[in-house]
Protein backbone atom coordinates (compact mmCIF):
# COMPACT_ATOMS: atom_id res chain seq x y z
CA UNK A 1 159.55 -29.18 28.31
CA UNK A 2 158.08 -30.15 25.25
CA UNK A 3 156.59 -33.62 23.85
CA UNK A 4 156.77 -33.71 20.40
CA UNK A 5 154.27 -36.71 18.46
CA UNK A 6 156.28 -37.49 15.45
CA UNK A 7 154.69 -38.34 11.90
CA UNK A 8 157.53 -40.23 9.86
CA UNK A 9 156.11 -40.60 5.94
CA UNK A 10 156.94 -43.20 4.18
CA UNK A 11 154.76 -43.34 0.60
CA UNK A 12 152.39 -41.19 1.65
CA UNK A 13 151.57 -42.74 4.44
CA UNK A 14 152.18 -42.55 8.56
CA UNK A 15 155.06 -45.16 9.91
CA UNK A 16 157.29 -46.04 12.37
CA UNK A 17 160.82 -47.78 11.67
CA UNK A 18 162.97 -49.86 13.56
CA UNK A 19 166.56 -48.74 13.84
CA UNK A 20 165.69 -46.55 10.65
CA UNK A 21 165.37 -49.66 7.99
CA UNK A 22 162.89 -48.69 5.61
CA UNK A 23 162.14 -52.37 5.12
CA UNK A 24 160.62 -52.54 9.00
CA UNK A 25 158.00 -49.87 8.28
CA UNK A 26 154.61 -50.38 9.94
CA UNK A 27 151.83 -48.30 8.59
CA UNK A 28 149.93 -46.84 11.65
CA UNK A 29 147.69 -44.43 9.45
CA UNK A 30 147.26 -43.88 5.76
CA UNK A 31 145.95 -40.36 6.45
CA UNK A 32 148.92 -38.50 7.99
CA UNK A 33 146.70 -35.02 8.25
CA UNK A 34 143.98 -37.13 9.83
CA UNK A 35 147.06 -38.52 12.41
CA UNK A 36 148.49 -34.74 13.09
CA UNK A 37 144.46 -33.52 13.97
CA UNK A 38 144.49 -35.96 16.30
CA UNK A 39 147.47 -35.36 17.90
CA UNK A 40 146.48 -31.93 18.61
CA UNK A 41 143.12 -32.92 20.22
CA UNK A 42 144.81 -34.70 22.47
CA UNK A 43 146.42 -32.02 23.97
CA UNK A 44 150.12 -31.84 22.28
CA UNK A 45 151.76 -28.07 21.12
CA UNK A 46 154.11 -28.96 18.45
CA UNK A 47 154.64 -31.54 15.19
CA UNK A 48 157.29 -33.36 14.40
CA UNK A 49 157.26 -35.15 10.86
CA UNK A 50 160.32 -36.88 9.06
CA UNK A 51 160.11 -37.12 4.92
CA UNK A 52 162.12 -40.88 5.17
CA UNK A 53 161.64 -41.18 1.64
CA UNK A 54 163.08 -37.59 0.86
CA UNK A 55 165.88 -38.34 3.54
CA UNK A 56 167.31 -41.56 1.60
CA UNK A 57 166.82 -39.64 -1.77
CA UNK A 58 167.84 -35.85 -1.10
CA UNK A 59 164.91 -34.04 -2.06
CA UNK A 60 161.31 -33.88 -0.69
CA UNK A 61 158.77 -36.45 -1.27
CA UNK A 62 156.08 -36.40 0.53
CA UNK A 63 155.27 -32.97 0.41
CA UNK A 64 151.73 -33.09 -0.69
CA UNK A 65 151.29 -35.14 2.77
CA UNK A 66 153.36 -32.42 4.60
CA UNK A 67 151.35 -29.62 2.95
CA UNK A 68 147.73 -31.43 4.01
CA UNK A 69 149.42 -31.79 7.97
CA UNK A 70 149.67 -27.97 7.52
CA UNK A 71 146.18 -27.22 6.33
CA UNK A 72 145.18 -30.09 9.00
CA UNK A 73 146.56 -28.10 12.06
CA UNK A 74 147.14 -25.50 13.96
CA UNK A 75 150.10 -26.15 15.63
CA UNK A 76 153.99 -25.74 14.92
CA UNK A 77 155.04 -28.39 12.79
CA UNK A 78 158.93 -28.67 12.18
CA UNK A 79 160.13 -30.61 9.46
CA UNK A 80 163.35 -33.28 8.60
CA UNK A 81 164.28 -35.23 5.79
CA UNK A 82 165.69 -34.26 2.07
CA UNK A 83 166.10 -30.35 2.81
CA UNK A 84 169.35 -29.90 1.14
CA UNK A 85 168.96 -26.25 0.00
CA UNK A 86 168.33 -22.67 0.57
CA UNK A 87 166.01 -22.65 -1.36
CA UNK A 88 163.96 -25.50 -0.53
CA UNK A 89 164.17 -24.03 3.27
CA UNK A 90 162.50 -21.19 2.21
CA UNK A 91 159.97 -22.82 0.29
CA UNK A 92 158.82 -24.94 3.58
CA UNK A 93 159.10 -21.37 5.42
CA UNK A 94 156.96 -19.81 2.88
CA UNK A 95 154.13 -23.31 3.05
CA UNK A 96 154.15 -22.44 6.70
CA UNK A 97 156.49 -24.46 8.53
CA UNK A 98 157.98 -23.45 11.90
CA UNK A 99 161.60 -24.59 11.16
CA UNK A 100 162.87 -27.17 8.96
CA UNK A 101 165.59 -30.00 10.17
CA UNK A 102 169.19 -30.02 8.85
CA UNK A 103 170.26 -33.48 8.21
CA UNK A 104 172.77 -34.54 5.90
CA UNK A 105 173.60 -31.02 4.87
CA UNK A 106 174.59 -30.08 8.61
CA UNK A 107 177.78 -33.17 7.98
CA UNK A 108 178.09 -32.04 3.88
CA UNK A 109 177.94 -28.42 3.92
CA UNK A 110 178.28 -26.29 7.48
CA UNK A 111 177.91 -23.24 6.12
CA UNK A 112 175.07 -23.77 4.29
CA UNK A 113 173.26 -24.57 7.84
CA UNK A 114 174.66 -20.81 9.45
CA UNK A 115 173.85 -19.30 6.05
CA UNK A 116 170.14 -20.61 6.64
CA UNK A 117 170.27 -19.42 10.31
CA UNK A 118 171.11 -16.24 9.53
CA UNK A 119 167.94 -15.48 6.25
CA UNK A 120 165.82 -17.48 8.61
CA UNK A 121 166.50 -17.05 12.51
CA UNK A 122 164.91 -19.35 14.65
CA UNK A 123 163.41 -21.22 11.99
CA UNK A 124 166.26 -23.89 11.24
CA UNK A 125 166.98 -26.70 13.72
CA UNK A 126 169.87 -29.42 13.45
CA UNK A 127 169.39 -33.29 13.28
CA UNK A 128 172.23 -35.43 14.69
CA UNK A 129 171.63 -39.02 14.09
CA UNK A 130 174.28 -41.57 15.63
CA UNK A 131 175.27 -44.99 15.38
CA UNK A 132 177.86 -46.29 18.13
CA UNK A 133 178.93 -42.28 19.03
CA UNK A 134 178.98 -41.37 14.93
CA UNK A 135 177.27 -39.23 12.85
CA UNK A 136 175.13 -40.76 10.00
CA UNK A 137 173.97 -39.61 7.12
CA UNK A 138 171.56 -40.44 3.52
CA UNK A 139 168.77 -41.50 5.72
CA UNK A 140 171.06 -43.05 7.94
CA UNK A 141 172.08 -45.00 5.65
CA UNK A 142 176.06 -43.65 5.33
CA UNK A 143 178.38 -43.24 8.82
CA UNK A 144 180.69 -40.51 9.14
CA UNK A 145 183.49 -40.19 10.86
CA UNK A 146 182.29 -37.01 12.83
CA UNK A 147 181.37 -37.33 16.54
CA UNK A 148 178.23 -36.04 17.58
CA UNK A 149 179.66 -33.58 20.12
CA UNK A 150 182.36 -32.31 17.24
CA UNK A 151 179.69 -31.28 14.83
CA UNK A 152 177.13 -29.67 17.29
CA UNK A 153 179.92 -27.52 18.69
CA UNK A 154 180.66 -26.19 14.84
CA UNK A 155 177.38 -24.61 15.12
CA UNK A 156 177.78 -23.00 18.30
CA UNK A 157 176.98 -19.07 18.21
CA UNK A 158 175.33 -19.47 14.49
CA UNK A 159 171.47 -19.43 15.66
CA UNK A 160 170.80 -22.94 15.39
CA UNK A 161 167.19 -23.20 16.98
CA UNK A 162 167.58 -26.60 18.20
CA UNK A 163 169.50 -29.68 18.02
CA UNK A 164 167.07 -33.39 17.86
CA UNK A 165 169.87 -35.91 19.05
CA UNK A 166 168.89 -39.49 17.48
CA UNK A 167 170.07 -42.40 18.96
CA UNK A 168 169.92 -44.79 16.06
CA UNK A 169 170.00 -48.07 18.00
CA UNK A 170 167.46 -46.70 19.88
CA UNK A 171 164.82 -45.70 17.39
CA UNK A 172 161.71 -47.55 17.22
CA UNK A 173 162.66 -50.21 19.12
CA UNK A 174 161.15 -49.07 22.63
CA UNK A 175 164.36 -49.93 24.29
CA UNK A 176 164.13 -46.03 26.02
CA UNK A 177 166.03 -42.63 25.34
CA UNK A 178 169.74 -42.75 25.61
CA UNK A 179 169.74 -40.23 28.76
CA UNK A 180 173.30 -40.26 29.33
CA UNK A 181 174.56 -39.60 25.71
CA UNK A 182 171.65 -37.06 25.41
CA UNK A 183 172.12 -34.90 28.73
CA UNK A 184 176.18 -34.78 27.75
CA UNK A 185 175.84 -33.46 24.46
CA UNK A 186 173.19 -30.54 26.19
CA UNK A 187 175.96 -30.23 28.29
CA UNK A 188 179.08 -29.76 25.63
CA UNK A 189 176.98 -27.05 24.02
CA UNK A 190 174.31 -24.59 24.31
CA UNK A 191 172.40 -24.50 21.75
CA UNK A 192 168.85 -26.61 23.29
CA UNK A 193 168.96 -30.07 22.38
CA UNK A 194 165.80 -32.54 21.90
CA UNK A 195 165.75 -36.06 22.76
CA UNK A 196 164.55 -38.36 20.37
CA UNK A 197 164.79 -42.30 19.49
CA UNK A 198 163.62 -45.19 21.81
CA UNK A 199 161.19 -43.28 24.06
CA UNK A 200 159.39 -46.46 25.67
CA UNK A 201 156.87 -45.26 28.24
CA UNK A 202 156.12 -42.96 31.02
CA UNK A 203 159.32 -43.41 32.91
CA UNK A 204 160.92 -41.71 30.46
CA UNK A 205 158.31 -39.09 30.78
CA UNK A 206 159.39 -38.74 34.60
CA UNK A 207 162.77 -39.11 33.85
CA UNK A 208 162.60 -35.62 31.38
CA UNK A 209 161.30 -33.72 34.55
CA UNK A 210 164.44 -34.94 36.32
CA UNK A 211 166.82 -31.82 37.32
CA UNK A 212 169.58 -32.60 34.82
CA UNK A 213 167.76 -33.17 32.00
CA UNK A 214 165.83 -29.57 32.59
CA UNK A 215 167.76 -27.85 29.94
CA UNK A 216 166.62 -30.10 27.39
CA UNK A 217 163.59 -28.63 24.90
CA UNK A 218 162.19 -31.82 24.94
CA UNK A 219 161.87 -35.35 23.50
CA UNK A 220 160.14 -37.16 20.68
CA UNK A 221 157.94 -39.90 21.11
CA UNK A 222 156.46 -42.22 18.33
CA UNK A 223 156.26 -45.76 18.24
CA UNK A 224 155.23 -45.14 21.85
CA UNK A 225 152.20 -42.97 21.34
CA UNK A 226 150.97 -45.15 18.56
CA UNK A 227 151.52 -48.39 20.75
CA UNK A 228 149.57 -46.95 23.33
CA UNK A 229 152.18 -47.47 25.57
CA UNK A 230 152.03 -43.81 26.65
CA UNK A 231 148.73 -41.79 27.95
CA UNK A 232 149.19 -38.39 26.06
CA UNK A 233 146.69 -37.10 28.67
CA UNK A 234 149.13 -38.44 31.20
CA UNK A 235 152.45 -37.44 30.10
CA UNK A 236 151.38 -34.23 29.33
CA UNK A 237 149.67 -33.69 32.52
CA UNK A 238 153.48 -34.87 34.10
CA UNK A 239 155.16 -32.49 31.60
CA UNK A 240 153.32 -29.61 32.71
CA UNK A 241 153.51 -30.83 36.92
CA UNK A 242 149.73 -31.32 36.59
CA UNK A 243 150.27 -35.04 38.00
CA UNK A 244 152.31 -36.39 40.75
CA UNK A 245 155.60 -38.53 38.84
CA UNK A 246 155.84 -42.33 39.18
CA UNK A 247 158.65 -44.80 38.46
């Protein structure tokens, strides 16, 4: 069970949103390489980092931040926001990324996403970000009319590495991960599916070690980790059954 820190980048510069409005964005650090060292001193295996600019605008824009988070770390950093192409996925392969995040283009263009999965297996995960059960798109900024089960089942079977499930009403806003809608799309399919949006504190930590939600890959923590409202040494210690669980 992984914890994954995330790094959203918004001008250059480390954020958090609330409910994805670019207008709430709080600047936590204006050194985003500086942010993803620390992260990995304190213990945490993988990266997660969101271009928000390049996800309302469809192409990348921070990447001279994302490049310096890759000379900054060691660990596996995987990537979201503005990837529209083939090949702009294989230009974040080749700069060193462990997989890039399929967005918009997973709603727009399908094939495009089994395409990817099959030049690049392993190395291209699938973000599903809902509002009220739908799909959005543009940086959330567009609803579809997809469900979020519908469109994770069309990429059943094509070597999707991972699916991060976004609750948008939950994101930022500390209000906790939406469990149920989480564990049931892990359940409708089986490619491994990563919580993220609204991770609050360390009963949500405790609540990922519970037996149903074992066959998720993990869940994404932010405004939480910045906050301070979770120990890293902690809820890593709880991830790995180092420390006895609390409520």
């Amino acid at each position: 069970m992984i914890l994954f820190p995330a790094i959203d980048l918004k001008d250059g510069q480390c954020v958090r949103l609330k409910h994805g409005d670019m207008a709430t964005a709080t600047i936590y650090n204006d050194d985003p390489a500086a942010q993803a060292r620390a992260f990995e001193q304190q213990g945490f295996e993988w990266l997660h980092v969101v271009d928000l600019n390049g996800a309302f605008q469809g192409q990348s824009v921070n990447s001279a931040a994302v490049g310096a988070i890759l000379k900054a770390t060691k660990n596996p950093v995987q990537l979201g926001g503005g990837i529209r192409t083939l090949a702009q996925i294989e230009d974040w392969l080749d700069r060193g990324l462990a997989r890039v995040i399929l967005g918009t283009v997973a709603v727009r263009d399908p094939d495009l996403v089994r395409q990817a999965c099959k030049a690049f297996p392993g190395k291209v995960a699938v973000g599903i970000d809902a509002k009220g059960g739908k799909v959005a798109v543009e940086g959330w900024a567009e609803a579809s009319s997809l469900g979020v089960v519908e469109l994770a089942r069309k990429f059943e079977g094509a070597g999707v590495a991972a699916i991060i499930y976004t609750d948008i009403d939950r994101d930022g806003v500390l209000t906790g991960i939406n469990w149920d809608a989480t564990i049931d799309l892990a359940d409708a399919v089986s490619i491994p599916v990563i919580a993220s949006g609204g991770l609050a504190s360390i009963a949500d930590i405790v609540r990922m070690t519970m037996p149903d939600a074992q066959k998720l890959e993990g869940a994404i923590s932010g405004r939480a980790l910045y906050d301070g409202r979770i120990d890293p040494a902690e809820a890593l210690a709880i991830l790995q059954g180092r420390a006895e669980t609390r409520t």
